[in-house]
Protein backbone atom coordinates (compact mmCIF):
# COMPACT_ATOMS: atom_id res chain seq x y z
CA UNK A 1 87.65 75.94 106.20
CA UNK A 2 84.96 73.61 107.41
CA UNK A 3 86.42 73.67 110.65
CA UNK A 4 86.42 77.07 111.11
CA UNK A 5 83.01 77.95 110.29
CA UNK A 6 81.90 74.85 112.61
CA UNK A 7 83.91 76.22 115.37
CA UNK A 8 82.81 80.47 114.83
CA UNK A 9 78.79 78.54 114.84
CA UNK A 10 79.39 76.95 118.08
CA UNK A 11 81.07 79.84 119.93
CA UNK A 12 78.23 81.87 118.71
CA UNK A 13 75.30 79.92 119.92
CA UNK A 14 77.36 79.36 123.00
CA UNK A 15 77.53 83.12 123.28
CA UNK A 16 73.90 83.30 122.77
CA UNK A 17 72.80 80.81 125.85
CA UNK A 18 75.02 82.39 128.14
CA UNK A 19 72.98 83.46 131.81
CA UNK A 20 73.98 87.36 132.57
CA UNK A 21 75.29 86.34 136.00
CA UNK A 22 77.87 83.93 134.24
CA UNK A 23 78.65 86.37 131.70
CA UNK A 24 79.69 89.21 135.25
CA UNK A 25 81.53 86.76 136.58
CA UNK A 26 83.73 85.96 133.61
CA UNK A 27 84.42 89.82 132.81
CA UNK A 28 85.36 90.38 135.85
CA UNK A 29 88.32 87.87 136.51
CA UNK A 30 89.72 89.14 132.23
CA UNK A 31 89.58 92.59 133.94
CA UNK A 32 91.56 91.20 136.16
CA UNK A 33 94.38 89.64 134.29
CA UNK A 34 94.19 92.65 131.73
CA UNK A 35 94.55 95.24 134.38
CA UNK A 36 97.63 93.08 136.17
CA UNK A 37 98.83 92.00 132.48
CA UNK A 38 99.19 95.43 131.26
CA UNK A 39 100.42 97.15 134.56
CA UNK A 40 103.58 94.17 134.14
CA UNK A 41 103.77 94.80 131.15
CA UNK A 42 103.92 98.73 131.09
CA UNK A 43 106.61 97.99 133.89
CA UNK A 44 108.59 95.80 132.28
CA UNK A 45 108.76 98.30 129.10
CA UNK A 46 110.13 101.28 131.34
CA UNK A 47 112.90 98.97 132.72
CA UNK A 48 113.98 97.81 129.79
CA UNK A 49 113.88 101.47 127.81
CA UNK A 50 116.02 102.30 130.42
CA UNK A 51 118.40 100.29 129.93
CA UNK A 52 118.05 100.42 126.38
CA UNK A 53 118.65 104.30 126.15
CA UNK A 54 120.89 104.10 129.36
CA UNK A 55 120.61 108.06 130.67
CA UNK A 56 122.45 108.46 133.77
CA UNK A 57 120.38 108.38 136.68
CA UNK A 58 119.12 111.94 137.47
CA UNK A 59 119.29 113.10 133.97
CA UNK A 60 116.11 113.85 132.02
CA UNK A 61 116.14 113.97 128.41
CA UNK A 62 115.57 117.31 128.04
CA UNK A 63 118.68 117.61 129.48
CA UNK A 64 121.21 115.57 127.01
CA UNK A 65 122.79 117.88 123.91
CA UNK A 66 123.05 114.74 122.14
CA UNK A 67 121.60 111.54 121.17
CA UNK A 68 122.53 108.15 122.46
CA UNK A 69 124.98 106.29 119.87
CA UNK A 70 122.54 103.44 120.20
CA UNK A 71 119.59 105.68 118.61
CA UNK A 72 122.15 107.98 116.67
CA UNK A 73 122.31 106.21 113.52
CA UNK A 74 118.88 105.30 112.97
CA UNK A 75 117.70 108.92 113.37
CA UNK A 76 119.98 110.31 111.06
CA UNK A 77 119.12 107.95 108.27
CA UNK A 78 115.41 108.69 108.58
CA UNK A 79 114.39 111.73 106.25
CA UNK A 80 111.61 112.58 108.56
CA UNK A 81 113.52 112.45 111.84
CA UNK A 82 116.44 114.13 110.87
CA UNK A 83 114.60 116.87 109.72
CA UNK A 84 112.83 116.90 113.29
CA UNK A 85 115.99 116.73 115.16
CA UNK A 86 117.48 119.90 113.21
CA UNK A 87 114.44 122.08 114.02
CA UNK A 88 114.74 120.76 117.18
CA UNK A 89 118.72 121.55 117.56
């Protein structure tokens, strides 16, 4: 406990004596690695939902009369979704 309130006192009087100049500099290289972090990571999503739902290429969802085996079950043991799925059907 000690050490945390030591450690949340000197971050904030660090944060207090930092120059505005040091400060732009700093954002801008996290913007960086958030901007390429979540672009990898958005990638890396798609890919593996892909693979995960497996349609065949060329077919949009919209398309399929029926749901994936690997997402069957769990639908139709959730109240809520299986009542969405039979408006939807």
């Amino acid at each position: 406990m000690l050490a945390e309130v030591a450690l949340k006192i000197i971050l904030f009087s660090d944060g207090l004596r930092i120059g505005s100049g040091d400060l732009a500099r700093g954002l801008a290289s996290v913007g960086r690695a958030i901007f390429l972090g979540m672009a990898l990571t958005l990638a890396l999503t798609a890919i593996a939902a892909r693979f995960v739902v497996s349609f065949p290429s060329g077919e949009s969802p919209s398309n399929r009369t029926s749901v994936p085996r690997s997402l069957d079950r769990p639908l139709k043991t959730t109240p809520f979704a299986a009542g969405s799925i039979a408006r939807l059907v």
